[in-house]
Structures are given as C-alpha cells and as structure tokens.
N, C-alpha and C. Protein backbone atom coordinates (compact mmCIF):
# COMPACT_ATOMS: atom_id res chain seq x y z
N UNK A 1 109.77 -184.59 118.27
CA UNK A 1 109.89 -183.16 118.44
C UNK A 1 109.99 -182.44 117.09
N UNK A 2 110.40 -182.77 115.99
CA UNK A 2 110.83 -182.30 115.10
C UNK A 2 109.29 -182.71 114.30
N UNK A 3 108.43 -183.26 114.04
CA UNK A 3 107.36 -183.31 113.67
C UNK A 3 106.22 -182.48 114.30
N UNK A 4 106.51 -182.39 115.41
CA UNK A 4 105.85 -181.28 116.09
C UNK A 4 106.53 -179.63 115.54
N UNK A 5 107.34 -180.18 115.24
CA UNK A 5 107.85 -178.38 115.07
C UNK A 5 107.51 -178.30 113.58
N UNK A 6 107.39 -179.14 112.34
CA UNK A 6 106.97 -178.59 111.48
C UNK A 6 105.92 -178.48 111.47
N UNK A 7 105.35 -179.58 111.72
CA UNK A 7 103.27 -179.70 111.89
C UNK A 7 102.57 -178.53 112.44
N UNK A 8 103.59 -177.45 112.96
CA UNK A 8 102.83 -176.81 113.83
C UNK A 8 103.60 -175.11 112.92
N UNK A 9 104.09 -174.85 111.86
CA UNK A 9 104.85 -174.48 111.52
C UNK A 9 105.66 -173.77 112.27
N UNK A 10 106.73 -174.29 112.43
CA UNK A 10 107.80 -173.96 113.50
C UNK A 10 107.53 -173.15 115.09
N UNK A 11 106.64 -174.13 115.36
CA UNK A 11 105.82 -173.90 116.50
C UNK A 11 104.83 -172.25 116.42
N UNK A 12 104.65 -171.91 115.31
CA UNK A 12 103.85 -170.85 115.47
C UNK A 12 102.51 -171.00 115.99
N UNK A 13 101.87 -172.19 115.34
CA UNK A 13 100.54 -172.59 115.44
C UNK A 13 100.12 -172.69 117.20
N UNK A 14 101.22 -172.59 117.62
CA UNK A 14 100.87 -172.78 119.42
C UNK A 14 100.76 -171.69 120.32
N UNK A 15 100.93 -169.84 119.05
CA UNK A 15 101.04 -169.47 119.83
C UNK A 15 99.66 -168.81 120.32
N UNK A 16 98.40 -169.58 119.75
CA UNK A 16 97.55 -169.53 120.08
C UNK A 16 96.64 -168.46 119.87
N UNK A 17 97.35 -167.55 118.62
CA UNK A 17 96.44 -166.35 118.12
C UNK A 17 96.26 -166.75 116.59
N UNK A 18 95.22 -166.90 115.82
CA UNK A 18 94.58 -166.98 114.79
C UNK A 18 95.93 -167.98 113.90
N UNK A 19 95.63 -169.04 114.59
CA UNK A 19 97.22 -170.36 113.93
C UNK A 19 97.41 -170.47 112.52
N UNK A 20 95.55 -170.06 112.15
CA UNK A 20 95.54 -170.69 110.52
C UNK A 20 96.11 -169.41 109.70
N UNK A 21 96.03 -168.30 109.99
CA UNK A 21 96.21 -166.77 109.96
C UNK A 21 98.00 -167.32 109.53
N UNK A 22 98.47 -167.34 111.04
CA UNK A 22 100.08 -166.89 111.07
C UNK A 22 100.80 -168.43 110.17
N UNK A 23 99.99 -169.59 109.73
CA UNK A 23 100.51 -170.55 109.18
C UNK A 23 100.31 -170.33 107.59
N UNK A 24 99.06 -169.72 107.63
CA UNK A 24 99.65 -168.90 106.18
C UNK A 24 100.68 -168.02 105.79
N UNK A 25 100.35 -167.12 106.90
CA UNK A 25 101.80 -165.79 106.56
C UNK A 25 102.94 -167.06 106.32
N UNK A 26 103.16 -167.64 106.95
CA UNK A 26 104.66 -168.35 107.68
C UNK A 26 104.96 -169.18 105.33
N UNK A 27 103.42 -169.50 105.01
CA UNK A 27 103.54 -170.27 103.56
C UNK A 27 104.62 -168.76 102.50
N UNK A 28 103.75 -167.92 102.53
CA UNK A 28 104.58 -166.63 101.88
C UNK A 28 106.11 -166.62 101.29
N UNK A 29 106.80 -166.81 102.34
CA UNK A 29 108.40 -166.66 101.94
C UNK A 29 108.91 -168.35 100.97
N UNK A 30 108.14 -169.02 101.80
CA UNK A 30 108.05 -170.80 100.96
C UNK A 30 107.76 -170.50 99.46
N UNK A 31 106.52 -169.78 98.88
CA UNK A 31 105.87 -170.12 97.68
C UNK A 31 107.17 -168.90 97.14
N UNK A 32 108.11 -168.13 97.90
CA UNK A 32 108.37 -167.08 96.78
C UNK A 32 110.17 -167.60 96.77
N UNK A 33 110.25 -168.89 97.95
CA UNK A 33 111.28 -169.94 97.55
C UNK A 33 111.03 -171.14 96.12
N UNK A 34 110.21 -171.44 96.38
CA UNK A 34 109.27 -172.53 95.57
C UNK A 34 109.42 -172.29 93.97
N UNK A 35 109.19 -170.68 94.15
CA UNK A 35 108.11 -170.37 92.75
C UNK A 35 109.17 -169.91 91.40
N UNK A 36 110.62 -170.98 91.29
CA UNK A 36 110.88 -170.70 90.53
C UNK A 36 110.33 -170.65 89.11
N UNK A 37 110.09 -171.96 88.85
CA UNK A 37 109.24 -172.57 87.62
C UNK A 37 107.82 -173.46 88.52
N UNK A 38 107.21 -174.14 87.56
CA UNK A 38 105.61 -174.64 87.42
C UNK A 38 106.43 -175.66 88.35
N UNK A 39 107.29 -176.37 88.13
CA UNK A 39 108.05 -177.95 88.65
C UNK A 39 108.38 -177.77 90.31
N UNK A 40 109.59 -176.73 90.13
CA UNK A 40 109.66 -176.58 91.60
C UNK A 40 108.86 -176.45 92.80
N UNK A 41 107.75 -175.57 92.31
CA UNK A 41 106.69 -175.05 93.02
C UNK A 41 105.55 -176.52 93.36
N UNK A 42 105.30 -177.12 92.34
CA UNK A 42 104.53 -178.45 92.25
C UNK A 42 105.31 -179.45 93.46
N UNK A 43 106.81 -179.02 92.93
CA UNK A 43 107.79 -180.11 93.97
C UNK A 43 107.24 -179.59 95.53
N UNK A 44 107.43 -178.37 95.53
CA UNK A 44 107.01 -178.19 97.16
C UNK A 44 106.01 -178.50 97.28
N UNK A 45 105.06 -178.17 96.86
CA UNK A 45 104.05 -178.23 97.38
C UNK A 45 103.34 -179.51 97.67
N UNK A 46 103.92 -181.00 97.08
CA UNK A 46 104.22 -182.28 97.38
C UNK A 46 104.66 -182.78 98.52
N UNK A 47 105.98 -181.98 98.52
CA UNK A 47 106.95 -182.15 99.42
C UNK A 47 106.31 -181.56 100.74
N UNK A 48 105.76 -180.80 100.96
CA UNK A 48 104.88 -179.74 101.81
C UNK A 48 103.64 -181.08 102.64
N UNK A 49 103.07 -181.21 101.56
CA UNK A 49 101.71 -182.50 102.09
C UNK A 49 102.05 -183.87 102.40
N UNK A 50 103.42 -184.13 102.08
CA UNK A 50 103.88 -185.38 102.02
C UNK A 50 104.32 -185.41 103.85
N UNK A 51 105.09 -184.32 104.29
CA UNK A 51 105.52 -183.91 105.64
C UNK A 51 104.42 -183.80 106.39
N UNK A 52 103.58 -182.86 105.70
CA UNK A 52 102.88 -182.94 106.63
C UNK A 52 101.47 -183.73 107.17
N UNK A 53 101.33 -184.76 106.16
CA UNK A 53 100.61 -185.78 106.14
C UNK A 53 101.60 -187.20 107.27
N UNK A 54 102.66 -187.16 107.60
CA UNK A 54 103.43 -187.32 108.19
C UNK A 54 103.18 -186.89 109.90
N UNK A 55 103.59 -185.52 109.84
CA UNK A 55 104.23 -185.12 111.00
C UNK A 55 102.76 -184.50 111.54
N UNK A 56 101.72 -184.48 110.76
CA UNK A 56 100.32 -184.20 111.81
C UNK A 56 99.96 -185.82 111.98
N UNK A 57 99.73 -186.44 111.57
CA UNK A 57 99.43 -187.88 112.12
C UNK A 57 100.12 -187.71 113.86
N UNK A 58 101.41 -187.18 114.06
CA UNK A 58 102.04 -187.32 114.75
C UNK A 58 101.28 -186.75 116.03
N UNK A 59 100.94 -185.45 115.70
CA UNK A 59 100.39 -184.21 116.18
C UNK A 59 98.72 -184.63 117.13
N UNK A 60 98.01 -185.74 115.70
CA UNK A 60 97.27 -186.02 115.45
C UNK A 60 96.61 -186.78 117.28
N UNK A 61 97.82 -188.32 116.76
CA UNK A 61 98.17 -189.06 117.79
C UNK A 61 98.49 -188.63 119.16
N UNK A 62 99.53 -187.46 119.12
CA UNK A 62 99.69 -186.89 120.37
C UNK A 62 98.47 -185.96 121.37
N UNK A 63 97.85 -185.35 120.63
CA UNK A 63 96.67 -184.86 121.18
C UNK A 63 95.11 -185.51 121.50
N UNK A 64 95.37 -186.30 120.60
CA UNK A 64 93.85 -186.84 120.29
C UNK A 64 92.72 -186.29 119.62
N UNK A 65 93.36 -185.45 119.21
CA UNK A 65 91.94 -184.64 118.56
C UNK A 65 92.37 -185.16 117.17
N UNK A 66 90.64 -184.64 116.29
CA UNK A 66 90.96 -185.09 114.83
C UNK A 66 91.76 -183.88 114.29
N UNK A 67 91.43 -182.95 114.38
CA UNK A 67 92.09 -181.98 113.49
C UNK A 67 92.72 -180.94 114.44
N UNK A 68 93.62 -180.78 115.05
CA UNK A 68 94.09 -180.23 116.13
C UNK A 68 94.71 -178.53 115.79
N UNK A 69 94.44 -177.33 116.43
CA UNK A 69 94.37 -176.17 115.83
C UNK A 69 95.47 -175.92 115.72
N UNK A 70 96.63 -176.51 116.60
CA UNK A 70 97.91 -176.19 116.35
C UNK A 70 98.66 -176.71 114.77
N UNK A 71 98.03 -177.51 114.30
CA UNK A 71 98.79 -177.86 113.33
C UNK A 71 98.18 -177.03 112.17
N UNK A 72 99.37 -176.35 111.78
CA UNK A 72 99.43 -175.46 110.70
C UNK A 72 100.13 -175.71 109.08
N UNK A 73 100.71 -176.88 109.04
CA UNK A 73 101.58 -177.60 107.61
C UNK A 73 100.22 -177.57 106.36
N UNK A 74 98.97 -178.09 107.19
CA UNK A 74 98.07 -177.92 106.23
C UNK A 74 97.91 -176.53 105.16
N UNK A 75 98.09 -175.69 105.92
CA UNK A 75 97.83 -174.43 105.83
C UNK A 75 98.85 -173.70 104.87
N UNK A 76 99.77 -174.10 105.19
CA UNK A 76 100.99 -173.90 104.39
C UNK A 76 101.30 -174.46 102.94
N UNK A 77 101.01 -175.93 102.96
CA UNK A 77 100.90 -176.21 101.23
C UNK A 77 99.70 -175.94 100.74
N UNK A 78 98.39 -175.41 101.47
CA UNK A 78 97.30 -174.81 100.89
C UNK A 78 97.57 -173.44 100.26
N UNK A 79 98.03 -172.77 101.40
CA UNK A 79 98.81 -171.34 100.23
C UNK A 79 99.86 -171.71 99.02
N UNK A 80 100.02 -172.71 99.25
CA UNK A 80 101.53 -172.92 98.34
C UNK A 80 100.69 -173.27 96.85
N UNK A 81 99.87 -174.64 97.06
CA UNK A 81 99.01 -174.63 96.42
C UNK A 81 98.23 -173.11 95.37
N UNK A 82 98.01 -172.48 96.07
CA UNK A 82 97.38 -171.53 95.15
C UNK A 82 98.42 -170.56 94.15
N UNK A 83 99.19 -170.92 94.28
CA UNK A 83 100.10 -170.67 93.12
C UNK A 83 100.15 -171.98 91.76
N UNK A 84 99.65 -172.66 91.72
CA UNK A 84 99.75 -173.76 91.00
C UNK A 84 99.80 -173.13 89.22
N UNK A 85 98.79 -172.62 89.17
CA UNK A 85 98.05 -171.83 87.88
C UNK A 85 98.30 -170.25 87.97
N UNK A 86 99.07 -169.69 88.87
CA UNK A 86 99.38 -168.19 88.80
C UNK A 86 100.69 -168.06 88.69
N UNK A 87 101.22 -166.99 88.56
CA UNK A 87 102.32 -166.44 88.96
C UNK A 87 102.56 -166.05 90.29
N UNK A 88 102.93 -165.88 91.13
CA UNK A 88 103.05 -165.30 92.41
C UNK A 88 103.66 -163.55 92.19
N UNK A 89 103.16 -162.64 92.23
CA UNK A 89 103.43 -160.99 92.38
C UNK A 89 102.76 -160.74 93.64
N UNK A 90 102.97 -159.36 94.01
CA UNK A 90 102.21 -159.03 95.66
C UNK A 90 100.86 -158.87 94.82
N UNK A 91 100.11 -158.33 93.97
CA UNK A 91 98.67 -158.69 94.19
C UNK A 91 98.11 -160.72 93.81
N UNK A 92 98.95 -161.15 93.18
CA UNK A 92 98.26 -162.49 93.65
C UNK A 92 98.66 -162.93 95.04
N UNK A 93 99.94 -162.63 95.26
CA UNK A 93 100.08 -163.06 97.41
C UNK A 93 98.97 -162.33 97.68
N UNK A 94 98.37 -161.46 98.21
CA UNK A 94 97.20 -160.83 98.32
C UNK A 94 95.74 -161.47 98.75
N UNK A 95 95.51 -161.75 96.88
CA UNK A 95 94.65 -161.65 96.53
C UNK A 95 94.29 -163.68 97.57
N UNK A 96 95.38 -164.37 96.69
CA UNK A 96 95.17 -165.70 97.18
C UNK A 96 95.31 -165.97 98.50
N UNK A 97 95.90 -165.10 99.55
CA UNK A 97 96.18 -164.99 100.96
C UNK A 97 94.41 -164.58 101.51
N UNK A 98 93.74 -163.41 100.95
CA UNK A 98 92.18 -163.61 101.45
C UNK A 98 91.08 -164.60 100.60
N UNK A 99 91.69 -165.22 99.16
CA UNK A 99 90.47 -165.73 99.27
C UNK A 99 90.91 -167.19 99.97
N UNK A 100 92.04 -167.47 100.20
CA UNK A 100 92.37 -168.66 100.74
C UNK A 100 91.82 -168.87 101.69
N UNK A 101 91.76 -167.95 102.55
CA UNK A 101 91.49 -167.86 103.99
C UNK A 101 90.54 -168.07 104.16
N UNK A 102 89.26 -167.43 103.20
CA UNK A 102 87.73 -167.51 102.94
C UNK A 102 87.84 -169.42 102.54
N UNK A 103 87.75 -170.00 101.88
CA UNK A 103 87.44 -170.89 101.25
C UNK A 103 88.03 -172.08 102.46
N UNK A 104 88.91 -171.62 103.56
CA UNK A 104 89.70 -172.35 104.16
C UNK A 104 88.53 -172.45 105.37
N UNK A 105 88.35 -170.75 105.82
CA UNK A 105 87.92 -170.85 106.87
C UNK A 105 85.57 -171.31 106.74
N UNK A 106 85.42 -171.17 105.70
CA UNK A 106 83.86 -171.69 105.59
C UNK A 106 84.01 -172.95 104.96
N UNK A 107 84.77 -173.46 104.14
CA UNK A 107 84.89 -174.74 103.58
C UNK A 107 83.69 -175.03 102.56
N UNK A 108 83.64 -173.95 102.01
CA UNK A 108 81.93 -174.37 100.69
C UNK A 108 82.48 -175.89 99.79
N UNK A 109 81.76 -176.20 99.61
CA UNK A 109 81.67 -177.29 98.48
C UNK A 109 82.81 -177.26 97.64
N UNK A 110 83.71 -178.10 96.94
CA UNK A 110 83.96 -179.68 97.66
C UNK A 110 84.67 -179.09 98.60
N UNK A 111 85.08 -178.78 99.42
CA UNK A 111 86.19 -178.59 100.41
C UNK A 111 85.80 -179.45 101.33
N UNK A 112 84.47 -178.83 101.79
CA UNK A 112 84.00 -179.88 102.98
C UNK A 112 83.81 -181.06 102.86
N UNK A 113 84.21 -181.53 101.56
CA UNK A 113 83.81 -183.03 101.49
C UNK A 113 85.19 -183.98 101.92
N UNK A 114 86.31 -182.91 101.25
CA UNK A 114 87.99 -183.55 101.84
C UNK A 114 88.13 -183.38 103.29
N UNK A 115 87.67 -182.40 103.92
CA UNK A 115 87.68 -182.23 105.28
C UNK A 115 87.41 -183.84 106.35
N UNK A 116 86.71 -184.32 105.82
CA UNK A 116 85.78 -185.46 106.28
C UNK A 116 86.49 -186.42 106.43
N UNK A 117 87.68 -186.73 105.40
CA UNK A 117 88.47 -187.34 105.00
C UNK A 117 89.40 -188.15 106.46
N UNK A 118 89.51 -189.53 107.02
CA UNK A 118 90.04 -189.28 108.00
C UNK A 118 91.33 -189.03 108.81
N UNK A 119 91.92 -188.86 109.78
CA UNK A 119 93.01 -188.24 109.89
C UNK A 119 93.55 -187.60 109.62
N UNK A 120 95.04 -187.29 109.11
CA UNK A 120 95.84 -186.52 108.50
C UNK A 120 95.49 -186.11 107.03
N UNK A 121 94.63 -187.33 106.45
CA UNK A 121 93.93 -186.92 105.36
C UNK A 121 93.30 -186.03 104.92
N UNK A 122 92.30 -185.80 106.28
CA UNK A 122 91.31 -184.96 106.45
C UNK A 122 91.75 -183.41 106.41
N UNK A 123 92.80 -183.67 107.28
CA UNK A 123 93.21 -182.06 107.86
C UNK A 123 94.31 -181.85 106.82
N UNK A 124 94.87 -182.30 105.67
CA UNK A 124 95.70 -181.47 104.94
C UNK A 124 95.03 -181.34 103.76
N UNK A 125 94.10 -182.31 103.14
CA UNK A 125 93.67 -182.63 101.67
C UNK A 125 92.85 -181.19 101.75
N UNK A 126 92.26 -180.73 102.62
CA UNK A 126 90.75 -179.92 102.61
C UNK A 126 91.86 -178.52 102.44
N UNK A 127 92.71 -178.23 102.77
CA UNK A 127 93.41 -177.12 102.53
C UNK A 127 94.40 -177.07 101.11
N UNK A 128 94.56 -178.34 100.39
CA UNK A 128 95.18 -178.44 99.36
C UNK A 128 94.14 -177.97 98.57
N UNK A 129 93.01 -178.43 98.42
CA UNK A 129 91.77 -178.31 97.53
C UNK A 129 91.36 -177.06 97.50
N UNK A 130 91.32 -176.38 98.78
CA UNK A 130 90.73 -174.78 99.08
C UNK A 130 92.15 -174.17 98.20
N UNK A 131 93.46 -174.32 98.27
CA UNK A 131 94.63 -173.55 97.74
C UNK A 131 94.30 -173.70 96.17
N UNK A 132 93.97 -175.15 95.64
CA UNK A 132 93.61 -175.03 93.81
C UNK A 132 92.51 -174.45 93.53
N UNK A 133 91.60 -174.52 94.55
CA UNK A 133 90.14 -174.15 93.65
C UNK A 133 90.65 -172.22 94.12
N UNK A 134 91.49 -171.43 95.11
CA UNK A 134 91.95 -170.06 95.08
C UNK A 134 92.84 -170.18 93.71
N UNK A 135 93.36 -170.89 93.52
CA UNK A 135 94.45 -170.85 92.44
C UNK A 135 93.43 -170.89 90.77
N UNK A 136 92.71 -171.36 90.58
CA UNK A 136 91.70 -171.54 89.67
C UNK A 136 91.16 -170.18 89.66
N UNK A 137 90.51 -169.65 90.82
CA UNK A 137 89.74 -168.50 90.74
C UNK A 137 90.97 -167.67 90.48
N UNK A 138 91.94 -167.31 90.73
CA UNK A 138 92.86 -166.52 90.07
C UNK A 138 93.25 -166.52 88.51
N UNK A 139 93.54 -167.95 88.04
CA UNK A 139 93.14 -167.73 87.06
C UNK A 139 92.44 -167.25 85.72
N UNK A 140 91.31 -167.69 86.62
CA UNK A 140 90.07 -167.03 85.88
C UNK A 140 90.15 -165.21 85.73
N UNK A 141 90.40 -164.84 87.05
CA UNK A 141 90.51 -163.45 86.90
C UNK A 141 91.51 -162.72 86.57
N UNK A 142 92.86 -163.79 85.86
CA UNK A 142 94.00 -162.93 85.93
C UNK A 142 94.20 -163.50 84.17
N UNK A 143 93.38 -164.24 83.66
CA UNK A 143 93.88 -165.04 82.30
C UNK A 143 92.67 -164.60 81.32
C-alpha cells in the first residue's frame, strides 16, 4: 500500500485527470524542499528514482501494464531533475514545468530511447533524461 501511494504520488495519479500534469505540480514544493544547495537537490532527486524505481515495479506488477498511467514518481524526479544546472525562481519553475512536459509528453530523441528501457527502468529513466536535457536547455538560456 505504501508503494502504491508513492508510485502514484500520493495517490494523485488515480485521480484520473491529466496524472502526468498533477505529478508534476505535486514535484514543485519537493524541488523548492530539495533545492537547498547542488548536493541536496542531486540527493533527492536519487532518492526520488531510487523509490520510485522500487515502488513502480510494484505498481508495475500489480497492474500488468508496462508503464501504467497512474504512476506518477517518474514524473516527479523528472521535474526535480530539471533543476540540476539551474537555480529554481518562479520563471525557471515555469519555464522547466512546460518544457518538461513537452519533452515528457512527445519524447524526441534520446528520450525515446530510455523509454524502451524495460520495466521500472523504462518508465522512470525516460523522465529523468527529459528533466536534464529541460535542465540543460535552461541553462543554455539562462547562462
């Protein structure tokens, strides 16, 4: 039960309106816990994929599907992720909240290649990768 409740971020992901949407919002208050220094933030966001490489296997298993829509943890150290190389202010929450979403929700190159990845692999790595390569493009436009 308790893997279900994070995997799914605290059961939001079930409530069946745009999961990947409200499992981002839900990353927000995390990255602006996280984001003391470069370390802490790195720590979560470890700590983030480590759970939930974990507790969607769980999710995984219980449903049968490969990548199941309720599980939202992915989603969450993918935003967290895109702070890696920024600062976090409301225009990078913003900015990295739509292009995340973009890069999350079409999966261009490499993304789609972690996607593929199987299991729990699949479904968290492809959102870690979409959060650095948003975190990179911020860079670029903020450095």
């Amino acid at each position: 039960m308790l893997g279900e409740f994070l995997a799914t971020g605290f059961f939001v992901g079930r409530l069946g309106i745009a999961p990947g949407t409200l499992g981002t919002l839900i990353a927000v208050p995390l990255v602006y816990l996280f984001s003391f220094n470069f370390w802490t933030l790195l720590g979560g966001v470890v700590l983030t994929t480590l759970v939930g490489l974990v507790t969607s296997t769980k999710v995984i298993n219980l449903t049968g599907e490969e990548d199941p829509e309720e599980v939202v943890i992915d989603e969450i150290a993918g935003y967290m992720a895109c702070f890696i190389f920024v600062e976090p202010s409301l225009k990078t929450y913003v900015i990295a909240f739509v292009l995340f979403r973009i890069f999350d929700i079409f999966k261009p190159f490499p993304i789609n290649l972690f996607e593929k990845l199987p299991g729990a692999y699949g479904v968290m790595l492809d959102d870690i990768v979409a959060g650095l390569i948003t975190s990179a493009v911020m860079y670029l436009l903020f450095n």
